[in-house]
Protein backbone atom coordinates (compact mmCIF):
# COMPACT_ATOMS: atom_id res chain seq x y z
CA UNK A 1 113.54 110.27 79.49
CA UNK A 2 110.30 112.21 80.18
CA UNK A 3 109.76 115.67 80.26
CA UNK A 4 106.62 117.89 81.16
CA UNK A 5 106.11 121.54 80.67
CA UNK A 6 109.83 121.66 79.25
CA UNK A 7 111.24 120.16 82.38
CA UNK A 8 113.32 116.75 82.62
CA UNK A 9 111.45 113.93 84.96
CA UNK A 10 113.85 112.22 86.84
CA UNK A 11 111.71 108.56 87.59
CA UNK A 12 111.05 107.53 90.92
CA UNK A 13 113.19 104.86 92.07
CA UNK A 14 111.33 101.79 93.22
CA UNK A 15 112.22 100.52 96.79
CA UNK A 16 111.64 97.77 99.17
CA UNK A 17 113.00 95.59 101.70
CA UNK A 18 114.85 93.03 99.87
CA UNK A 19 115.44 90.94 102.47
CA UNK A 20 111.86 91.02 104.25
CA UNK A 21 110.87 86.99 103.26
CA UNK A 22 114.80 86.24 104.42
CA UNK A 23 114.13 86.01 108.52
CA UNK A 24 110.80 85.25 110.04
CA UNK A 25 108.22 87.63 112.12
CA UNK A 26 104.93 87.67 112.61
CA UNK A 27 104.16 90.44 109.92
CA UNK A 28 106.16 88.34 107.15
CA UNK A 29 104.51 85.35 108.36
CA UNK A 30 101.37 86.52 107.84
CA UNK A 31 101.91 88.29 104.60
CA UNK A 32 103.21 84.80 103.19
CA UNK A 33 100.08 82.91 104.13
CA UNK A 34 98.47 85.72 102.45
CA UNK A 35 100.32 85.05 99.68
CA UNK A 36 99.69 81.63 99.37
CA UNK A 37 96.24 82.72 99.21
CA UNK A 38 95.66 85.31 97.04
CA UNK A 39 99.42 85.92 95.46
CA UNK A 40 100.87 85.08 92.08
CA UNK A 41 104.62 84.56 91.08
CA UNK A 42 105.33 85.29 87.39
CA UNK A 43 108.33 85.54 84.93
CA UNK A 44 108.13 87.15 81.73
CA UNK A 45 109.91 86.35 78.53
CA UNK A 46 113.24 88.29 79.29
CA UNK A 47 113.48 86.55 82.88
CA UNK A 48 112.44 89.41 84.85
CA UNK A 49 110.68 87.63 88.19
CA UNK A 50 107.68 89.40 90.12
CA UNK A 51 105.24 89.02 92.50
CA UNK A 52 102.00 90.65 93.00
CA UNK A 53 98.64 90.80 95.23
CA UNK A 54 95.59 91.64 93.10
CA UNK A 55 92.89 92.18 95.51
CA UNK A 56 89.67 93.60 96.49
CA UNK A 57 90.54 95.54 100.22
CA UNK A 58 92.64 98.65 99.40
CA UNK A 59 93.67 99.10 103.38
CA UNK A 60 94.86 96.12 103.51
CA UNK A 61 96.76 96.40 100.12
CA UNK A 62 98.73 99.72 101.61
CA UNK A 63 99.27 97.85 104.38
CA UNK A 64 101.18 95.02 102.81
CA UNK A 65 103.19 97.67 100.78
CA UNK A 66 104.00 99.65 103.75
CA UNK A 67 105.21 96.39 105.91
CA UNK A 68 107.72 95.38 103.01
CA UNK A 69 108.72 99.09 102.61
CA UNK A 70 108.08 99.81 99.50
CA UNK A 71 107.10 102.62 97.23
CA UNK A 72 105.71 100.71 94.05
CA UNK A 73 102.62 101.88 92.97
CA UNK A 74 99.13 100.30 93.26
CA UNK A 75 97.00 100.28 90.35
CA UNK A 76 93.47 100.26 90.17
CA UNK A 77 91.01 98.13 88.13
CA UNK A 78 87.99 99.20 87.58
CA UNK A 79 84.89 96.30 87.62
CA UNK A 80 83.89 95.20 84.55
CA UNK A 81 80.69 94.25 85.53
CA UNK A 82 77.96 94.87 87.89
CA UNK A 83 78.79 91.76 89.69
CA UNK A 84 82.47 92.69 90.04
CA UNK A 85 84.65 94.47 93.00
CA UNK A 86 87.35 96.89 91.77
CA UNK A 87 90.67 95.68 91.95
CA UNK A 88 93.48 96.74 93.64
CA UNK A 89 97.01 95.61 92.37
CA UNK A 90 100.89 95.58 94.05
CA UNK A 91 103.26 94.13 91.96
CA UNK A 92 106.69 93.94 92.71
CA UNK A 93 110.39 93.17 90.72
CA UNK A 94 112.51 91.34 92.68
CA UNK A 95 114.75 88.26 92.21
CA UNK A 96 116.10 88.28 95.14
CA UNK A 97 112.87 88.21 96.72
CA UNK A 98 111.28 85.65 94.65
CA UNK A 99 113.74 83.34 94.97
CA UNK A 100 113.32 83.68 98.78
CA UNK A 101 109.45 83.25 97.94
CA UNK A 102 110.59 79.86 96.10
CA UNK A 103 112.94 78.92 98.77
CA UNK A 104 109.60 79.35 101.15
CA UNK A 105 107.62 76.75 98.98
CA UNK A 106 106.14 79.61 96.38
CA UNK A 107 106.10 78.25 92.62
CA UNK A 108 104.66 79.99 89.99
CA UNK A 109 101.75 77.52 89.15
CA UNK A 110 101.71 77.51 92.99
CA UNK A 111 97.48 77.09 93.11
CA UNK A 112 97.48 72.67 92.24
CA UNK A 113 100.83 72.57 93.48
CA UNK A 114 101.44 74.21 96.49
CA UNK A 115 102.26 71.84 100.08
CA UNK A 116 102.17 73.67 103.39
CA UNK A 117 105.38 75.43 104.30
CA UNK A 118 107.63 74.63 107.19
CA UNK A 119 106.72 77.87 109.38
CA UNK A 120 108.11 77.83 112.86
CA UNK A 121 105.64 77.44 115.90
CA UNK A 122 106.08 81.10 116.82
CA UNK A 123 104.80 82.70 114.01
CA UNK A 124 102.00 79.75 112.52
CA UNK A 125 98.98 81.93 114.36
CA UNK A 126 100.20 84.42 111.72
CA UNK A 127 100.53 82.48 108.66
CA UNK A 128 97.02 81.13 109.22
CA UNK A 129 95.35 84.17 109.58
CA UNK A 130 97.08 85.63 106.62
CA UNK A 131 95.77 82.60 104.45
CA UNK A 132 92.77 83.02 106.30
CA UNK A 133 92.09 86.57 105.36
CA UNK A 134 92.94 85.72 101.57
CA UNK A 135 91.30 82.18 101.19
CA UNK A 136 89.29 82.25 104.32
CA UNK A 137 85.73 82.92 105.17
CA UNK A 138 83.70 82.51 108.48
CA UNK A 139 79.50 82.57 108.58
CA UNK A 140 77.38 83.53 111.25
CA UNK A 141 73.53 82.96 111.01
CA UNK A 142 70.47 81.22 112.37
CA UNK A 143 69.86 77.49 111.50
CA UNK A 144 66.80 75.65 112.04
CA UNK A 145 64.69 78.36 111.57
CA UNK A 146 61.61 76.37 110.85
CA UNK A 147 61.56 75.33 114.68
CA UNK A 148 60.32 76.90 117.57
CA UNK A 149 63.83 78.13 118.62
CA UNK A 150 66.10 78.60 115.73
CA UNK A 151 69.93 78.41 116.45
CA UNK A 152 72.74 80.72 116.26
CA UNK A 153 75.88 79.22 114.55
CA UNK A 154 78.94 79.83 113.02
CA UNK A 155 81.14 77.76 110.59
CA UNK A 156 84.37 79.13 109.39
CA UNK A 157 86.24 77.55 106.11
CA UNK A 158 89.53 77.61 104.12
CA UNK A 159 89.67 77.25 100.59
CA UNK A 160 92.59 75.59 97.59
CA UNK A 161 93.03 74.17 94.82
CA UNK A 162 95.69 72.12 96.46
CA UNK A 163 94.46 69.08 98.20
CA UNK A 164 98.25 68.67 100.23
CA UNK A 165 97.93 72.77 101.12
CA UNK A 166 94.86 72.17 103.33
CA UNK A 167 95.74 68.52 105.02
CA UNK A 168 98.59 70.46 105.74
CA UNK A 169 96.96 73.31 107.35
CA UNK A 170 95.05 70.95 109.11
CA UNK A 171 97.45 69.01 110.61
CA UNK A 172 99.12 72.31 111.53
CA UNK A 173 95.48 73.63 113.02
CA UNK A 174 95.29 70.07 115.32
CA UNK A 175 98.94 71.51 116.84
CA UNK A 176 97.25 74.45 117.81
CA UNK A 177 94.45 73.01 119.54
CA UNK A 178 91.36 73.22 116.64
CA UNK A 179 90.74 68.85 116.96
CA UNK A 180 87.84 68.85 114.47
CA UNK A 181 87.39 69.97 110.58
CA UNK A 182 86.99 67.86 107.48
CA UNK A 183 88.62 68.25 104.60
CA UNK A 184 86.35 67.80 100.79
CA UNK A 185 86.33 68.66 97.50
CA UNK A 186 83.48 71.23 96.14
CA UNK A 187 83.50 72.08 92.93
CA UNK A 188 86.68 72.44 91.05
CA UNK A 189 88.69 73.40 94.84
CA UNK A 190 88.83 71.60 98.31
CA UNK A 191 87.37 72.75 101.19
CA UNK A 192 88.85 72.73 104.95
CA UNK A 193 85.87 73.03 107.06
CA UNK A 194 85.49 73.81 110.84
CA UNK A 195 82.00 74.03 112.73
CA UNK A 196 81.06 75.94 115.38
CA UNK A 197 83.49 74.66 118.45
CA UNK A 198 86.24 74.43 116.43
CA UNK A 199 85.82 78.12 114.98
CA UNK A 200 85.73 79.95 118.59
CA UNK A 201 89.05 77.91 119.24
CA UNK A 202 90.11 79.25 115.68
CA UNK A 203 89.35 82.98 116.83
CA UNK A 204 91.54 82.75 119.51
CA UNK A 205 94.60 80.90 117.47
CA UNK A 206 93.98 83.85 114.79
CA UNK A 207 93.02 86.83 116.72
CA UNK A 208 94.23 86.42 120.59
CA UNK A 209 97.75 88.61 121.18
CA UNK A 210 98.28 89.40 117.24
CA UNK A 211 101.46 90.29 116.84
CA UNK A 212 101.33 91.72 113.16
CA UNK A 213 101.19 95.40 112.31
CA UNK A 214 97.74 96.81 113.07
CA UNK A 215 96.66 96.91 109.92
CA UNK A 216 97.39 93.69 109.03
CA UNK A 217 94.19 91.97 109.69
CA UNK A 218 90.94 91.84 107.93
CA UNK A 219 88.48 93.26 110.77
CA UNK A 220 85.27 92.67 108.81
CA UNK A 221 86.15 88.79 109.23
CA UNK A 222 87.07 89.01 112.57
CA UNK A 223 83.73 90.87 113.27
CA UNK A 224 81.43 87.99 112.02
CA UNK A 225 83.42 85.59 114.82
CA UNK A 226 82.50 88.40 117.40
CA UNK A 227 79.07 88.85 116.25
CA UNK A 228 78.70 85.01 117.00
CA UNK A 229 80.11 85.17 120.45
CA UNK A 230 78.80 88.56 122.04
CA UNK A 231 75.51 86.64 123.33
CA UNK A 232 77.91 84.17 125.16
CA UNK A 233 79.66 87.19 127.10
């Protein structure tokens, strides 16, 4: 028990929806491929089972806790460096919902292992931007600058240690209409890579009609596709 100034604390009972990864929507759907992205799975020693997000974008933290309805808390870690973000951290006791997780395609050494889930057509816009926003990044600049007339362009990328995630995703990307990308290892990860037609069609599988809970979305990628297309308009 815990008491302060003499009184008894009664602690706060942790909540959340249970059953959110049992049916599909567009806001689960896109908070699994976030998941897949940036999540981790872990039990300890007594069997307890969690899950947890341990990221850089606060907002978009809060906005994962509210969509599951819960009340846990989210801690904050400091950087540790001058090079480092501070961390923000959700993590979450459920076995009911991991198993659900692992019944989704979730392991806990998920980051070699992992294969692209079986997420119905509806909702696969969602799931892609939500591993988009976690493993994703998109660039926008000039190339050939040492012409005449240098070039605006725009490659966008998605990143895994799992070689069968991304042929997945890419397979999953050609039934949505994005025909090009190639698929390569860098470094000690693989790298899906789309150039500049392929990441305007993309934009419009991620962002066009989104479905999700506004807050759900990380704008400040979404902004580097618009800065790339607002000279077209």
């Amino acid at each position: 028990m815990l008491y302060k100034f003499g009184l008894l604390l009664m602690p706060i009972k942790k909540e959340v929806n249970k059953d959110f990864f049992k049916k599909w929507s567009h806001d689960m759907a896109y908070i699994l491929g976030f998941f897949f992205a940036d999540g981790s799975y872990d039990i300890n020693s007594r069997g307890g089972q969690y899950f947890s997000f341990q990221i850089t974008d606060q907002k978009l933290l809060v906005a994962i806790r509210k969509a599951i309805s819960s009340n846990h808390k989210i801690s904050i870690r400091g950087p540790r460096t001058s090079r480092e973000n501070t961390q923000y951290r959700l993590q979450v006791g459920s076995k009911e919902m991991c198993v659900d997780l692992v019944r989704l395609g979730v392991s806990h050494d998920k980051s070699k292992t992992m294969c692209f889930p079986r997420v119905p057509s509806k909702y696969l816009s969602s799931f892609i931007r939500g591993y988009f926003d976690g493993d994703g990044n998109v660039w926008c600049g000039h190339i050939h600058t040492n012409r005449n007339k240098s070039n605006l362009s725009i490659l966008t990328a998605f990143t895994s240690c799992s070689h069968n995630f991304l042929e997945g995703l890419h397979v999953n990307c050609q039934k949505l209409g994005v025909r090009g990308g190639s698929l390569f290892k860098r470094g000690a990860a693989y790298r899906l890579q789309y150039s500049a037609k392929d990441s305007i069609i993309l934009y419009h599988v991620m962002y066009d009609n989104v479905c999700t809970s506004d807050d759900l979305i990380l704008h400040r990628k979404k902004t580097v596709f618009e800065k790339f297309m607002e000279p077209r308009n």
